[in-house]
N, C-alpha and C. Protein backbone atom coordinates (compact mmCIF):
# COMPACT_ATOMS: atom_id res chain seq x y z
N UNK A 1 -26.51 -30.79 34.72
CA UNK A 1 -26.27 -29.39 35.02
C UNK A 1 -26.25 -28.53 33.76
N UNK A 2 -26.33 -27.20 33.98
CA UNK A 2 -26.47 -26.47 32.81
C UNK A 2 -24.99 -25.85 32.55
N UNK A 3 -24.29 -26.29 31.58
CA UNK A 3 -23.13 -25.81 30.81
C UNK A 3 -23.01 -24.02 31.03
N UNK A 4 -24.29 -23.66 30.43
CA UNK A 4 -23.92 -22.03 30.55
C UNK A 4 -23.91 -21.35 31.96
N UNK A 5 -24.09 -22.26 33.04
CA UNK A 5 -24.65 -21.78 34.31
C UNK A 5 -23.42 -20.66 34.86
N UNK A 6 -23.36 -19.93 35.63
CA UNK A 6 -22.45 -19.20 35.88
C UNK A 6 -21.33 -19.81 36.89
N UNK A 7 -22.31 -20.78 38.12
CA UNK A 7 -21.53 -21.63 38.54
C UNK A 7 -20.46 -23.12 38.08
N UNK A 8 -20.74 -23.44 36.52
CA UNK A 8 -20.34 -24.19 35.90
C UNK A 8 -18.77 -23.63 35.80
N UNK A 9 -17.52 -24.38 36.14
CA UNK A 9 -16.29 -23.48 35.87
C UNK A 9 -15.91 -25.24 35.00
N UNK A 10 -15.06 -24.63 34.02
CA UNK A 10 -13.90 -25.01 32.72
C UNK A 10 -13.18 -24.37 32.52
N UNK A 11 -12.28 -25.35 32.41
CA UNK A 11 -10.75 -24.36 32.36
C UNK A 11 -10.58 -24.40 30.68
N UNK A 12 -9.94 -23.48 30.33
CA UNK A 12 -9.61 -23.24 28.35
C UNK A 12 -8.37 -23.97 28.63
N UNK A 13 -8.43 -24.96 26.82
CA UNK A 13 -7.12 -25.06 26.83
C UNK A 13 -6.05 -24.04 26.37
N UNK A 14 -4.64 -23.86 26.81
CA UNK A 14 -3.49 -23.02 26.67
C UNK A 14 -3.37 -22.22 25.91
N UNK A 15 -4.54 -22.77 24.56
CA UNK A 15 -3.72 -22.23 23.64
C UNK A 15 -5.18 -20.95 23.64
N UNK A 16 -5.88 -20.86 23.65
CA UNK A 16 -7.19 -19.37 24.47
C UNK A 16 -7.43 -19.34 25.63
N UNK A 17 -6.59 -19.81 26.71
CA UNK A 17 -6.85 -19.03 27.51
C UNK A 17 -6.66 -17.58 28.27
N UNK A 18 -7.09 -16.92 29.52
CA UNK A 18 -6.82 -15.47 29.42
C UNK A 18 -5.31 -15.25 29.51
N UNK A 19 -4.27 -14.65 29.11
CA UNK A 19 -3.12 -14.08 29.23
C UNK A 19 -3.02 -12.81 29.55
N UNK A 20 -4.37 -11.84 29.77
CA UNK A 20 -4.00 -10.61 30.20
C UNK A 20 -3.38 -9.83 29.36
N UNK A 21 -3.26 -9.55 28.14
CA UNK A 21 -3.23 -9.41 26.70
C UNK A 21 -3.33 -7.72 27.32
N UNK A 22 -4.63 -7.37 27.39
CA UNK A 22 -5.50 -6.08 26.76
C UNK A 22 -5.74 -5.80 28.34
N UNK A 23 -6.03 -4.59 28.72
CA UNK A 23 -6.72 -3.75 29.89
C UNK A 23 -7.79 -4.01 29.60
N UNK A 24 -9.51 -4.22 31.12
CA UNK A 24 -10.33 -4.39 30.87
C UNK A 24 -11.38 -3.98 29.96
N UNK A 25 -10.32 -2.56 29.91
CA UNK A 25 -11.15 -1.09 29.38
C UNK A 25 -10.74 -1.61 27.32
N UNK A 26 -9.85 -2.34 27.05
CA UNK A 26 -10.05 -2.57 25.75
C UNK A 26 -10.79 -4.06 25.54
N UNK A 27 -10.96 -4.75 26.27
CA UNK A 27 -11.54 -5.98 25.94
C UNK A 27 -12.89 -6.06 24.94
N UNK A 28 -13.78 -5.01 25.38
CA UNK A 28 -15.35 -5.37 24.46
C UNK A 28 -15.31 -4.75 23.55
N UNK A 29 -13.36 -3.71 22.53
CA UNK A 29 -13.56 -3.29 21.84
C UNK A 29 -12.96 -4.37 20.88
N UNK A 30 -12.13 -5.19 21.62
CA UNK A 30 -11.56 -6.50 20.75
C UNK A 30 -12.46 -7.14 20.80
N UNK A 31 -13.62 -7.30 21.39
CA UNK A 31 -14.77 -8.29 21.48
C UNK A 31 -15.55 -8.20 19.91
N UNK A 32 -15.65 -7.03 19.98
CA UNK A 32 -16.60 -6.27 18.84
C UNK A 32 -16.02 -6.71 17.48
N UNK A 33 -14.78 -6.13 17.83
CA UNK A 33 -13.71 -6.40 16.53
C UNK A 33 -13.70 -7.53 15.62
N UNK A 34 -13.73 -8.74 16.64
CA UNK A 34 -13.51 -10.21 16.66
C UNK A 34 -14.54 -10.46 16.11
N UNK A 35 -15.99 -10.02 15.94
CA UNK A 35 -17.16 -10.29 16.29
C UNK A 35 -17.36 -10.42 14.82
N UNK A 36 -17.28 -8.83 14.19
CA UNK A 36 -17.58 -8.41 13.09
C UNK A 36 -16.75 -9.39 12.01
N UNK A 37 -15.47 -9.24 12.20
CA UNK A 37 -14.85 -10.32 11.24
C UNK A 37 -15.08 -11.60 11.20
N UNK A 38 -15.57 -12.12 12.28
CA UNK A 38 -16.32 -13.30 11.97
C UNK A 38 -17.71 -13.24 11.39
N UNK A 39 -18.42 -12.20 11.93
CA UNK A 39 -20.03 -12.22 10.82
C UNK A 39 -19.56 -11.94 9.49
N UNK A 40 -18.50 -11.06 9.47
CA UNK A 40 -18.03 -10.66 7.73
C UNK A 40 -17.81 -12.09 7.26
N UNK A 41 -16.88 -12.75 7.85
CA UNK A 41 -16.56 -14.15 7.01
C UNK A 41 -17.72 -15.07 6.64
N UNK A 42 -18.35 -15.22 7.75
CA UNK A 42 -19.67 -15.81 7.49
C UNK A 42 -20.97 -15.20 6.50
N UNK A 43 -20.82 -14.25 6.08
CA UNK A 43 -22.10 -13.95 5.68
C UNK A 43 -21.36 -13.35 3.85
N UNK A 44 -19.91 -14.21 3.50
CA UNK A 44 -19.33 -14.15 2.68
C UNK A 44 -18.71 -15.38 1.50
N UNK A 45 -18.88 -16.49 2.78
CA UNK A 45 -18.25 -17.67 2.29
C UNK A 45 -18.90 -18.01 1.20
N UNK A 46 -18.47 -18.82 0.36
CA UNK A 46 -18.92 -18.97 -0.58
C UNK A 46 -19.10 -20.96 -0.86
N UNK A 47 -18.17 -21.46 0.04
CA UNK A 47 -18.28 -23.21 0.09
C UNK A 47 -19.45 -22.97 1.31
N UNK A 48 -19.63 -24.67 1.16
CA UNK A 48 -20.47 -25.27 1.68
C UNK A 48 -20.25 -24.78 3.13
N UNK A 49 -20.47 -24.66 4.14
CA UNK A 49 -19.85 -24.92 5.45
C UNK A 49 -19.96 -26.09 6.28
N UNK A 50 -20.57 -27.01 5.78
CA UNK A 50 -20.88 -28.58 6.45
C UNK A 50 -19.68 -29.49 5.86
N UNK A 51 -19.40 -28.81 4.73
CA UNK A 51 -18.01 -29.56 3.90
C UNK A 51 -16.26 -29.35 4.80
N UNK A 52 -16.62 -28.71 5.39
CA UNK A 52 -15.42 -27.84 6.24
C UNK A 52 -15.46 -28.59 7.63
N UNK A 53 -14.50 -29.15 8.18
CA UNK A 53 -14.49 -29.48 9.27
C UNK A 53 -12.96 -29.69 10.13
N UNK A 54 -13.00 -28.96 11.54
CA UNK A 54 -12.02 -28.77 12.29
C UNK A 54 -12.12 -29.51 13.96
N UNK A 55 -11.65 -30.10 14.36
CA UNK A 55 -11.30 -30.59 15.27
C UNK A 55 -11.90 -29.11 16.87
N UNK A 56 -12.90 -29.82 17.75
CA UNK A 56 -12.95 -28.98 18.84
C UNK A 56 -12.26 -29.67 19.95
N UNK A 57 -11.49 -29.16 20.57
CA UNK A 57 -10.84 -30.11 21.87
C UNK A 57 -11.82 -31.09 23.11
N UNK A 58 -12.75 -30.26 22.93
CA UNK A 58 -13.66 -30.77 23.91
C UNK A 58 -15.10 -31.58 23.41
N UNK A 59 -15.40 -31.36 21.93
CA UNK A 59 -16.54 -31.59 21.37
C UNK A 59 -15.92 -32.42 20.24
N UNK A 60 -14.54 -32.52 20.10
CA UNK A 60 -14.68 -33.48 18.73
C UNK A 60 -14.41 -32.49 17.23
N UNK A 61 -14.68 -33.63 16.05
CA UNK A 61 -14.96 -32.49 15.02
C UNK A 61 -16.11 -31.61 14.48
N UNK A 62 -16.10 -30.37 14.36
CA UNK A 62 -17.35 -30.23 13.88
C UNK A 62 -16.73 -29.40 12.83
N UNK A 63 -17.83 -29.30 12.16
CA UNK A 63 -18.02 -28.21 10.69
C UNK A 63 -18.43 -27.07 10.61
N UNK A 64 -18.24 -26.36 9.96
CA UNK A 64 -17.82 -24.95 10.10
C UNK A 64 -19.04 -24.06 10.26
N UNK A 65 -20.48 -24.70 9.86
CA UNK A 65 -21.72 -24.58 10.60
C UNK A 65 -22.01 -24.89 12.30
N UNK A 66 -21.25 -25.82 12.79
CA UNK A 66 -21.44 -26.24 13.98
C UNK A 66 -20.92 -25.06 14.90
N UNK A 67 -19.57 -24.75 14.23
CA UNK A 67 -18.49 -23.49 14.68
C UNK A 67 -19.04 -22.51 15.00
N UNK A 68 -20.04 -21.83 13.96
CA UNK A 68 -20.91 -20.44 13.58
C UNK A 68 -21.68 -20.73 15.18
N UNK A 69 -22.28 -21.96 15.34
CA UNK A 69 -23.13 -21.90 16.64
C UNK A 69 -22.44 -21.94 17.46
N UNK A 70 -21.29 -22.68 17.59
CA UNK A 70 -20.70 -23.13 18.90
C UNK A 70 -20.20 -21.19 19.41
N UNK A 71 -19.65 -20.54 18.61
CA UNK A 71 -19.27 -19.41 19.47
C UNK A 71 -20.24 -18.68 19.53
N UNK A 72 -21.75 -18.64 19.08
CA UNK A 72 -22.66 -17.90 19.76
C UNK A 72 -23.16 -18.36 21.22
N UNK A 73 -23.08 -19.53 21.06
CA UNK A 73 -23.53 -20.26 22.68
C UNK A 73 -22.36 -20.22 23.44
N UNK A 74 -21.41 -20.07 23.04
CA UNK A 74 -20.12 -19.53 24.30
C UNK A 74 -20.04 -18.42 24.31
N UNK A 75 -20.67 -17.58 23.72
CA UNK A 75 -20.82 -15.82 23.88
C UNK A 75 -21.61 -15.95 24.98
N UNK A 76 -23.01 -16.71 24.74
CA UNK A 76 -23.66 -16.62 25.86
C UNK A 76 -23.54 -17.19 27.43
N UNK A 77 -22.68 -18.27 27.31
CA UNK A 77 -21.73 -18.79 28.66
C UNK A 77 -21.27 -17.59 29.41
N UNK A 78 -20.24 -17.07 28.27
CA UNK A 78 -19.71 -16.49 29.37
C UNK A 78 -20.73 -14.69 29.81
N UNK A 79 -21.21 -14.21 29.07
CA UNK A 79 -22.42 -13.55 29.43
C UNK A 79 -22.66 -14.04 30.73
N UNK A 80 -23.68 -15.33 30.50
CA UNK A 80 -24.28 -15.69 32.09
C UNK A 80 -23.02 -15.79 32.83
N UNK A 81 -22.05 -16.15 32.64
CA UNK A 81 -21.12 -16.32 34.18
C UNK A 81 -20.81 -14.90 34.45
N UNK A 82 -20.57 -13.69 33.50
CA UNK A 82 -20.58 -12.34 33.84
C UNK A 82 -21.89 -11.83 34.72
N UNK A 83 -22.36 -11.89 34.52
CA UNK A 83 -24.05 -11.62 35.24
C UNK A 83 -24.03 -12.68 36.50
N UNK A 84 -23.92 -13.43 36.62
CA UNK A 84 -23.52 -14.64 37.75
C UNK A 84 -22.64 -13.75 38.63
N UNK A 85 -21.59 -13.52 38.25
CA UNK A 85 -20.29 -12.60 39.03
C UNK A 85 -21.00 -11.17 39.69
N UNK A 86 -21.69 -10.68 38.69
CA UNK A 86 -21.95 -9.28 39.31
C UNK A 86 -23.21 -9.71 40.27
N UNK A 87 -24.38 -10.29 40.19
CA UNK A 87 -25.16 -10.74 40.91
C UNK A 87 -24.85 -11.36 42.30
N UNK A 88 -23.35 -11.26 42.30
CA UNK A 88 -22.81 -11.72 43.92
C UNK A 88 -22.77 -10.60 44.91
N UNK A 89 -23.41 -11.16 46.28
CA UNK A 89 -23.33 -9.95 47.22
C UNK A 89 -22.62 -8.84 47.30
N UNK A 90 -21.20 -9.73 47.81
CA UNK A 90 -19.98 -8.51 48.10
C UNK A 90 -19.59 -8.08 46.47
N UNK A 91 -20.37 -7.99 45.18
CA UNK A 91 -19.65 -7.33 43.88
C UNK A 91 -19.43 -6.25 44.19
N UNK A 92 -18.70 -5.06 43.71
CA UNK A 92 -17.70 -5.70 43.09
C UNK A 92 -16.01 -5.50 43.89
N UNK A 93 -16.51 -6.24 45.36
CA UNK A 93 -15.09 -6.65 46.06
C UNK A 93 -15.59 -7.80 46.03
């Protein structure tokens, strides 16, 4: 099956999952926010990033190159499961 599919559901562990933090209406400005400080860090570092490595709950360890990809391809997960959601008949009841 395809991981990014919209019908694919995973639950986050506790420690990211949603808590309802922010109103919908601020979410894609913390999105943005989040976004930039991570391209800033990345396009700053100065070590190796294959030398760097952190534990993923679900994938194991990877390195801080693996990281850079892993949250672009979960940007795009949840994208498709957004588009999945609205693409349902009765959206948006």
């Amino acid at each position: 099956p395809d991981p990014t599919a919209a019908h694919s559901i995973r639950r986050s562990p506790s420690a990211v999952a949603p808590r309802g933090r922010w109103l919908p209406t601020e979410c894609a400005d913390k999105f943005f926010a989040s976004r930039e400080q991570t391209l800033a860090f990345l396009n700053t570092v100065t070590w190796q990033r294959h030398e760097h490595v952190v534990e993923h709950p679900a994938f194991g360890p990877l390195d801080a190159q693996q990281w850079a990809l892993f949250l672009a391809t979960h940007v795009t997960r949840h994208v498709r499961q957004i588009e999945g959601i609205r693409a349902e008949q009765n959206f948006p009841h």
